[in-house]
N, C-alpha and C. Protein backbone atom coordinates (compact mmCIF):
# COMPACT_ATOMS: atom_id res chain seq x y z
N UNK A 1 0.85 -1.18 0.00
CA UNK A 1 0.00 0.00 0.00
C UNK A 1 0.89 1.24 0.00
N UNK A 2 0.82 1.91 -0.83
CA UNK A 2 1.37 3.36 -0.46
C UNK A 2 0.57 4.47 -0.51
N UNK A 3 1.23 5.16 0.51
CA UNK A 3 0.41 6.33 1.04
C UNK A 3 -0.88 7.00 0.40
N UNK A 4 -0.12 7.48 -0.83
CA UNK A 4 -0.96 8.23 -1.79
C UNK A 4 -2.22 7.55 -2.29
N UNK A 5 -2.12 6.59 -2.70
CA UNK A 5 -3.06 5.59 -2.84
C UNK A 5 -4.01 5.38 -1.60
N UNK A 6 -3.39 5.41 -0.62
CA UNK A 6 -4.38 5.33 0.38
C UNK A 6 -5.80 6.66 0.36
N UNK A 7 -4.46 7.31 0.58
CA UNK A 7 -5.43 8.56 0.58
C UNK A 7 -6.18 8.72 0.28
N UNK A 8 -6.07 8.56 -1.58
CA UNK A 8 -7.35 9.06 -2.13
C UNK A 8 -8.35 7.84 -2.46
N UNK A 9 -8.45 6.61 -1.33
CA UNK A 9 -9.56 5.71 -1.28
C UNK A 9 -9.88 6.14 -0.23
N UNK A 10 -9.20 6.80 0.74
CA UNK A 10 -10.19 7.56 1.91
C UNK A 10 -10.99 8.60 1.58
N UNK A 11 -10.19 9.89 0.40
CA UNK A 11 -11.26 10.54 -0.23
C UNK A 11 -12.18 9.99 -0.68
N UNK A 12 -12.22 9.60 -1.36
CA UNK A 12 -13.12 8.61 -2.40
C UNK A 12 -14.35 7.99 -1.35
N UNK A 13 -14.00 7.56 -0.42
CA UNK A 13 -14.70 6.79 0.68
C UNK A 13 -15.86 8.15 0.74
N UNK A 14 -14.69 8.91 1.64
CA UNK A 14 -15.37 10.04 2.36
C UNK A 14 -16.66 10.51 1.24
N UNK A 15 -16.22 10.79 0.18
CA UNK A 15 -17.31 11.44 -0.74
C UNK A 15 -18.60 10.31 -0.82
N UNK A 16 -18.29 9.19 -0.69
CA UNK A 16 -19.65 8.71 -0.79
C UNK A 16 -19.97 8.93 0.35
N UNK A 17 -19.61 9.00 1.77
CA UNK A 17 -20.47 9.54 2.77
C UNK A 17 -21.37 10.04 3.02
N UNK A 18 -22.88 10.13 3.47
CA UNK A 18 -23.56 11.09 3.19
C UNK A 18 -23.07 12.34 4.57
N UNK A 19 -22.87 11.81 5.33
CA UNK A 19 -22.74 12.28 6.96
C UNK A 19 -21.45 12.40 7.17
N UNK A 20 -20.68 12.91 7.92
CA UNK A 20 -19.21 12.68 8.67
C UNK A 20 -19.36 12.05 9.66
N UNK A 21 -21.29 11.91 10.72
CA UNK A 21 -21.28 10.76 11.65
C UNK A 21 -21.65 9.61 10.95
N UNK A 22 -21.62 9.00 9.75
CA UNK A 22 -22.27 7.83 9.08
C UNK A 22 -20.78 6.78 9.33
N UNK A 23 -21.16 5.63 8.92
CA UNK A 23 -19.78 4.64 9.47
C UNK A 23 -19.48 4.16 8.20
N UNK A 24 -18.24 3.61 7.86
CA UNK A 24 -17.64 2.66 7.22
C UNK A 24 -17.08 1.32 7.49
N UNK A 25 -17.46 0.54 6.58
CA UNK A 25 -17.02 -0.90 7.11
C UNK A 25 -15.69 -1.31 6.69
N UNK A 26 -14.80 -1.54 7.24
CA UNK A 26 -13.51 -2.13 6.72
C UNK A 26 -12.89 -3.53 6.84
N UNK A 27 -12.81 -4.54 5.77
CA UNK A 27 -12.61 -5.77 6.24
C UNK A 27 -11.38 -5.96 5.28
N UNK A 28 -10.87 -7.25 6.02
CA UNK A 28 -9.47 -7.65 5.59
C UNK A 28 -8.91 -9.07 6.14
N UNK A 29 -8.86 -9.86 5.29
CA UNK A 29 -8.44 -11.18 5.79
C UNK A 29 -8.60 -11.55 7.31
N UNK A 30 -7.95 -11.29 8.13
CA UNK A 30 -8.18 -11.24 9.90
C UNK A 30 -8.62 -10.36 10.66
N UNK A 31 -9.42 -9.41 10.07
CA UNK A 31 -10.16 -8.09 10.68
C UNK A 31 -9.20 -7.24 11.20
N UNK A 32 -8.18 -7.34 11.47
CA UNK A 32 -7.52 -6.09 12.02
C UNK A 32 -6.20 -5.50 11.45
N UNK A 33 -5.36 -6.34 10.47
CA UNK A 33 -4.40 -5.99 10.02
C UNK A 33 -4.78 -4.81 9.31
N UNK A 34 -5.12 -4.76 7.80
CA UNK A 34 -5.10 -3.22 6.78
C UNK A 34 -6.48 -3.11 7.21
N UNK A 35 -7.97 -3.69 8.10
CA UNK A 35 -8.98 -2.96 7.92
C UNK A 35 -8.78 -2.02 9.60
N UNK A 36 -8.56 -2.35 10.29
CA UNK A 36 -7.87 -1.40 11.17
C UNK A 36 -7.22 -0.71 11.34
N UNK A 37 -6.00 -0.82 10.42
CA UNK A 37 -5.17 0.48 9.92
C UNK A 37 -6.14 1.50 9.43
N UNK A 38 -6.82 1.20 8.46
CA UNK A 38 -7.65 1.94 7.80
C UNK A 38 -8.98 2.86 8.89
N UNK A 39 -9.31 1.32 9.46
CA UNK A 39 -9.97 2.40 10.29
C UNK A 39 -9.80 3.58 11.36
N UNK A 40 -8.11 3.49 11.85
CA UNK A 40 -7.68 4.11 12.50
C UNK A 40 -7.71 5.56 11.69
N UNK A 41 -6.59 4.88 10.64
CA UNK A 41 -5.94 6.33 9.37
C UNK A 41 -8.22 7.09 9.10
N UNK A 42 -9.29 6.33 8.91
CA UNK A 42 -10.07 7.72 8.99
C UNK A 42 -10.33 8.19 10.23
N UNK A 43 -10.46 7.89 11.43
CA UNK A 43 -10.45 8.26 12.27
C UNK A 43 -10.20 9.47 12.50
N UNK A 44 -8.48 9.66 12.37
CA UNK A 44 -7.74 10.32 12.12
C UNK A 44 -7.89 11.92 11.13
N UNK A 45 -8.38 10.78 9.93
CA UNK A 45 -8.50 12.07 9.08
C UNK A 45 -9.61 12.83 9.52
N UNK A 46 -10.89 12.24 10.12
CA UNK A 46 -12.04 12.86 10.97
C UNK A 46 -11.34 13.80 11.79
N UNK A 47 -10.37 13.70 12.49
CA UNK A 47 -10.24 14.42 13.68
C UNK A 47 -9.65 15.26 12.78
N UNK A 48 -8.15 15.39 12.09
CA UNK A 48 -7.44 16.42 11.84
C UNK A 48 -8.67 17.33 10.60
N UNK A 49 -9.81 16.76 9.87
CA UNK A 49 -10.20 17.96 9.52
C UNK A 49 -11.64 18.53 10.30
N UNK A 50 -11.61 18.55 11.66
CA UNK A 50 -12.87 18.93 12.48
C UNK A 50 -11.86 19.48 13.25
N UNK A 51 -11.07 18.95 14.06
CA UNK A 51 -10.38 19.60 15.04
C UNK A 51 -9.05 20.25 14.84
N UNK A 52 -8.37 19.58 13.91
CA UNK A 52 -6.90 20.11 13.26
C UNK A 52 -5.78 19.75 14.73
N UNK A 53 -6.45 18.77 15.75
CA UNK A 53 -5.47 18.49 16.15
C UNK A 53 -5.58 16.64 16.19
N UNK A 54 -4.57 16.09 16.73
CA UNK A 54 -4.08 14.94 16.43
C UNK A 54 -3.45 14.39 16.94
N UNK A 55 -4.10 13.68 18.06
CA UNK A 55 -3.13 12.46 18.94
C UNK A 55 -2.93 10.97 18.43
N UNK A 56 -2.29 10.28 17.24
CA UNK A 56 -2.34 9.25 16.92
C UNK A 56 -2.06 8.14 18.19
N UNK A 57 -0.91 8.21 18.77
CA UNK A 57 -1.00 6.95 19.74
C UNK A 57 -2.60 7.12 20.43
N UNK A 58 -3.38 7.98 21.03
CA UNK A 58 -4.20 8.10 21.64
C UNK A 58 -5.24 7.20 20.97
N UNK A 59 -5.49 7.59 19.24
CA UNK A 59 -6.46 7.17 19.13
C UNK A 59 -6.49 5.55 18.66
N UNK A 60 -4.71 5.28 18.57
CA UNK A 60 -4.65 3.51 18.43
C UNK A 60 -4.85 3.11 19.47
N UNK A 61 -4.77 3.13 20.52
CA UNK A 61 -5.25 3.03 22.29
C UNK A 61 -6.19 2.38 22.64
N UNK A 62 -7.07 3.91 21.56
CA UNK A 62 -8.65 3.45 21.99
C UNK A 62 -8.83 2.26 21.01
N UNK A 63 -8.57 2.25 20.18
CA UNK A 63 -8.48 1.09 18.73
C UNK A 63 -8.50 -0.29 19.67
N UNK A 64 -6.93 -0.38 20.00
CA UNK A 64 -6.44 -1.62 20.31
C UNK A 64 -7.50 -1.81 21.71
N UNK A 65 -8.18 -1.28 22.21
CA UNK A 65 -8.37 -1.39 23.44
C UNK A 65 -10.29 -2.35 23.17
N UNK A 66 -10.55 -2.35 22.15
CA UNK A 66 -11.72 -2.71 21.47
C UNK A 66 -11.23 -4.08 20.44
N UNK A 67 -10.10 -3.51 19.74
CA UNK A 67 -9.42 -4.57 18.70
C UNK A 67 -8.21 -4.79 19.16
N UNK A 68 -7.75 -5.72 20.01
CA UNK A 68 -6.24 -5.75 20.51
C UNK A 68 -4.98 -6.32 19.11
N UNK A 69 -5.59 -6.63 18.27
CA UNK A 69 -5.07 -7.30 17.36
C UNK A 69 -4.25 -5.78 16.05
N UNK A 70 -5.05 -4.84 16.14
CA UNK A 70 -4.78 -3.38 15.34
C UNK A 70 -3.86 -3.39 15.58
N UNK A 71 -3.00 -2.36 14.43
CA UNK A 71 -1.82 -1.89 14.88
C UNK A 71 -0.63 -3.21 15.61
N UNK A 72 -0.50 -4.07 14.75
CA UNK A 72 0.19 -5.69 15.29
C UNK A 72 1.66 -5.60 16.09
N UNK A 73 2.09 -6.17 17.24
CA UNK A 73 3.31 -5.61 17.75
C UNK A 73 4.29 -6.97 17.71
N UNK A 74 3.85 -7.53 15.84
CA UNK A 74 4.89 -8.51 15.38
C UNK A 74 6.65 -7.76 15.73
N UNK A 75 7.53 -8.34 16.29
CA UNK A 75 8.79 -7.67 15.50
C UNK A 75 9.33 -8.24 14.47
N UNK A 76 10.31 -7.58 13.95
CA UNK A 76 10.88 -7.52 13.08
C UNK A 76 11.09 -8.69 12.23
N UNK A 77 10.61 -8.14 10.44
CA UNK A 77 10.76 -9.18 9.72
C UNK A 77 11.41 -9.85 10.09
N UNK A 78 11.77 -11.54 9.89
CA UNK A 78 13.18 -12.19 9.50
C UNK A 78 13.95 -12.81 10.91
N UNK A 79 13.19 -12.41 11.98
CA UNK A 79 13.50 -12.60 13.25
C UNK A 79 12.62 -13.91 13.69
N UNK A 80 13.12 -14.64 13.38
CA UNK A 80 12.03 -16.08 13.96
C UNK A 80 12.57 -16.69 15.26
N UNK A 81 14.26 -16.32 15.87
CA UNK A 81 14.05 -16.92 17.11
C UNK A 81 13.33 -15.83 17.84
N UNK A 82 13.13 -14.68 17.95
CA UNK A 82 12.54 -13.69 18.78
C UNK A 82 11.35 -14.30 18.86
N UNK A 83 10.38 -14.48 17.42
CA UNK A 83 8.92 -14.93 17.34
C UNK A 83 8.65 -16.32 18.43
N UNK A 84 9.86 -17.02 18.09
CA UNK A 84 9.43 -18.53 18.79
C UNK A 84 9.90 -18.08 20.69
N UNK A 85 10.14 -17.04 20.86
CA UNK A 85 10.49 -16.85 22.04
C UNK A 85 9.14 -16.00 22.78
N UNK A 86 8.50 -15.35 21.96
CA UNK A 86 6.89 -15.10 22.24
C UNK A 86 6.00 -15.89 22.03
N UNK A 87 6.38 -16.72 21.50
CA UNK A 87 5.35 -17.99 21.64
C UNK A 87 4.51 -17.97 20.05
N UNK A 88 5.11 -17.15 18.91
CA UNK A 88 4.37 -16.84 17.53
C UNK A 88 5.01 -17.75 16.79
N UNK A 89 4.01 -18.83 16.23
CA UNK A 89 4.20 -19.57 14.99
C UNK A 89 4.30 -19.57 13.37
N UNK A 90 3.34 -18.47 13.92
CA UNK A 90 3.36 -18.40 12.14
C UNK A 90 4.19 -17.97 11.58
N UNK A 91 4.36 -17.88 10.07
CA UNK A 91 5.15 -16.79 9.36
C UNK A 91 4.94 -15.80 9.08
N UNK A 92 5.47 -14.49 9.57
CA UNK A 92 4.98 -12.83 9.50
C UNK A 92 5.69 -12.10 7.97
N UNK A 93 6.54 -13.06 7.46
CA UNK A 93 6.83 -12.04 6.77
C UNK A 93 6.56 -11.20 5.68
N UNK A 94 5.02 -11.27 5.70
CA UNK A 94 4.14 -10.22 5.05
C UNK A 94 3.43 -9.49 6.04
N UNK A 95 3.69 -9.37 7.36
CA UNK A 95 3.23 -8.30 8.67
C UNK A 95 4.11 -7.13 8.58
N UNK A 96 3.42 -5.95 8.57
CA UNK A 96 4.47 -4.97 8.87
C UNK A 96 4.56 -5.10 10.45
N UNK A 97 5.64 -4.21 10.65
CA UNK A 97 5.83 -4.18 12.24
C UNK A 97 5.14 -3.20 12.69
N UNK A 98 4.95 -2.80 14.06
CA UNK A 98 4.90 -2.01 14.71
C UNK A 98 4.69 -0.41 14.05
N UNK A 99 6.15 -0.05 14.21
CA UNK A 99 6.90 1.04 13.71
C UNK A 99 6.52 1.15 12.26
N UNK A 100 6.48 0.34 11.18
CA UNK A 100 6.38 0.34 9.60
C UNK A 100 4.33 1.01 9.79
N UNK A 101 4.10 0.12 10.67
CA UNK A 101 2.32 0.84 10.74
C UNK A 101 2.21 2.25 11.22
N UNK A 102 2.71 2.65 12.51
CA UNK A 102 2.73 4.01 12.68
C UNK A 102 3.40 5.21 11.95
N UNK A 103 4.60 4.54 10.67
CA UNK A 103 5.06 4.93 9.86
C UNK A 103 4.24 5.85 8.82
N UNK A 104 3.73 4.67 8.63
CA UNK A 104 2.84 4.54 7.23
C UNK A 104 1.66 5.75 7.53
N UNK A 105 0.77 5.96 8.81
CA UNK A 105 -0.02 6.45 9.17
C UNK A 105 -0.10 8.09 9.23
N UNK A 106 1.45 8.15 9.50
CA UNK A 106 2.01 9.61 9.22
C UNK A 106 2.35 10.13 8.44
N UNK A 107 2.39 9.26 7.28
CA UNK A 107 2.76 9.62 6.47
C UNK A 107 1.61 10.03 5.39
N UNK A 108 0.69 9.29 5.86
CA UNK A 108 -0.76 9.56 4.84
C UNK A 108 -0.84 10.90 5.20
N UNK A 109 -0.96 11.02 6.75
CA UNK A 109 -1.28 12.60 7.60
C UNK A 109 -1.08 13.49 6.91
N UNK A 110 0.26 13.29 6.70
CA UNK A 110 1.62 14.18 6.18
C UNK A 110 0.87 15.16 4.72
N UNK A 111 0.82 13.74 4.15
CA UNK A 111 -0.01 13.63 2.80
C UNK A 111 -1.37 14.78 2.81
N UNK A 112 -2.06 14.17 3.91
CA UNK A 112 -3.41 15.32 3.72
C UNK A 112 -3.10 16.53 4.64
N UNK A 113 -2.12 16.73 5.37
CA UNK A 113 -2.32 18.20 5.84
C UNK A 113 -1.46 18.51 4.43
N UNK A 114 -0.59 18.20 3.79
CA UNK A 114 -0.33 19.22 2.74
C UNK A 114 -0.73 19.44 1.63
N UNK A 115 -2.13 18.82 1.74
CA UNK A 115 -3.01 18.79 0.56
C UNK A 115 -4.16 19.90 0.93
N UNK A 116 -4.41 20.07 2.16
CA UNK A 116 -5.36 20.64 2.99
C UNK A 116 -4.54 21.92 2.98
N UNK A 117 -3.28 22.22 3.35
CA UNK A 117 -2.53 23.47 3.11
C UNK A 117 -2.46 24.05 2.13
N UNK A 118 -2.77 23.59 0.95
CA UNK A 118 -2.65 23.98 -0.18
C UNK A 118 -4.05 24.77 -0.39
N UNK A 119 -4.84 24.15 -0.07
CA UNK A 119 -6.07 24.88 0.30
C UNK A 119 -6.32 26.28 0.67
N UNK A 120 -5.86 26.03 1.86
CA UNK A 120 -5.75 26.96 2.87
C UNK A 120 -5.00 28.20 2.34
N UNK A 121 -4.19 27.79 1.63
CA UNK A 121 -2.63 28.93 1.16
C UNK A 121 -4.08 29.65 0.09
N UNK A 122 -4.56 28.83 -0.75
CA UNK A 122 -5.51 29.34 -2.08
C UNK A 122 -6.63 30.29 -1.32
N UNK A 123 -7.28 29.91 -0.52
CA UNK A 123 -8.05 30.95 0.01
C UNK A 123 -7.80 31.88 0.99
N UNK A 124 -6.37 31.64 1.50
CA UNK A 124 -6.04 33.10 2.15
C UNK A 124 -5.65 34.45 0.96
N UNK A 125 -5.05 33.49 0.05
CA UNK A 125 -4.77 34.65 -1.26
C UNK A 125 -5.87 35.48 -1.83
N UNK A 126 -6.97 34.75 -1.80
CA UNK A 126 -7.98 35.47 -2.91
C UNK A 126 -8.76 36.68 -1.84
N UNK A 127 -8.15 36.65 -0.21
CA UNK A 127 -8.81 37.51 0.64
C UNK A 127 -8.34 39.18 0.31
């Protein structure tokens, strides 16, 4: 997934919205890997364009605290005695980690506040 791409399936989402309180469903092989990302990343975008502020750990918190599985705290690719030392069998190495998810999340951010700035820059000019 990259960022940009994300984005604009969250736009895209958003516009079919009728409401900003209406819900979206997000599913994904084990419910929480990319449809929890996702649901976090709108979350997110809800808050930063209503409030313009933005506590991400806060709102994976509340996430994980409903979905403990969100936001996965696999480590690091390629590390299988670590895994067998937590007691994880499977093979992760299509899991991002930790860090690669909160990565990724900021980076969408990143993405729409400077898409949203651009905005902002256009209608302070025409004042």
């Amino acid at each position: 997934m990259e960022p940009q791409s994300v984005l604009e399936l969250q736009e895209k989402i958003r516009a079919c919205r009728p409401l900003i309180s209406s819900r979206t469903l997000y599913v994904c092989r084990n419910g929480a890997d990319k449809s929890g990302l996702m649901c976090i990343l709108s979350i997110l975008l809800d808050r930063m364009k209503l409030d313009q502020v933005l506590t991400v750990p806060l709102v994976v918190g509340k996430i994980k605290a409903i979905r403990p599985q969100v936001i996965s705290t696999v480590v690091r690719r390629g590390q299988k005695e670590v895994n067998k030392r937590i007691g994880s069998h499977g093979n992760h190495a299509n899991t991002a980690t930790k860090e690669d998810q909160y990565k990724f999340l900021y980076r969408v951010l990143k993405l729409a506040s400077e898409s949203q700035d651009v905005y902002a820059n256009v209608g302070a000019s025409l004042h």
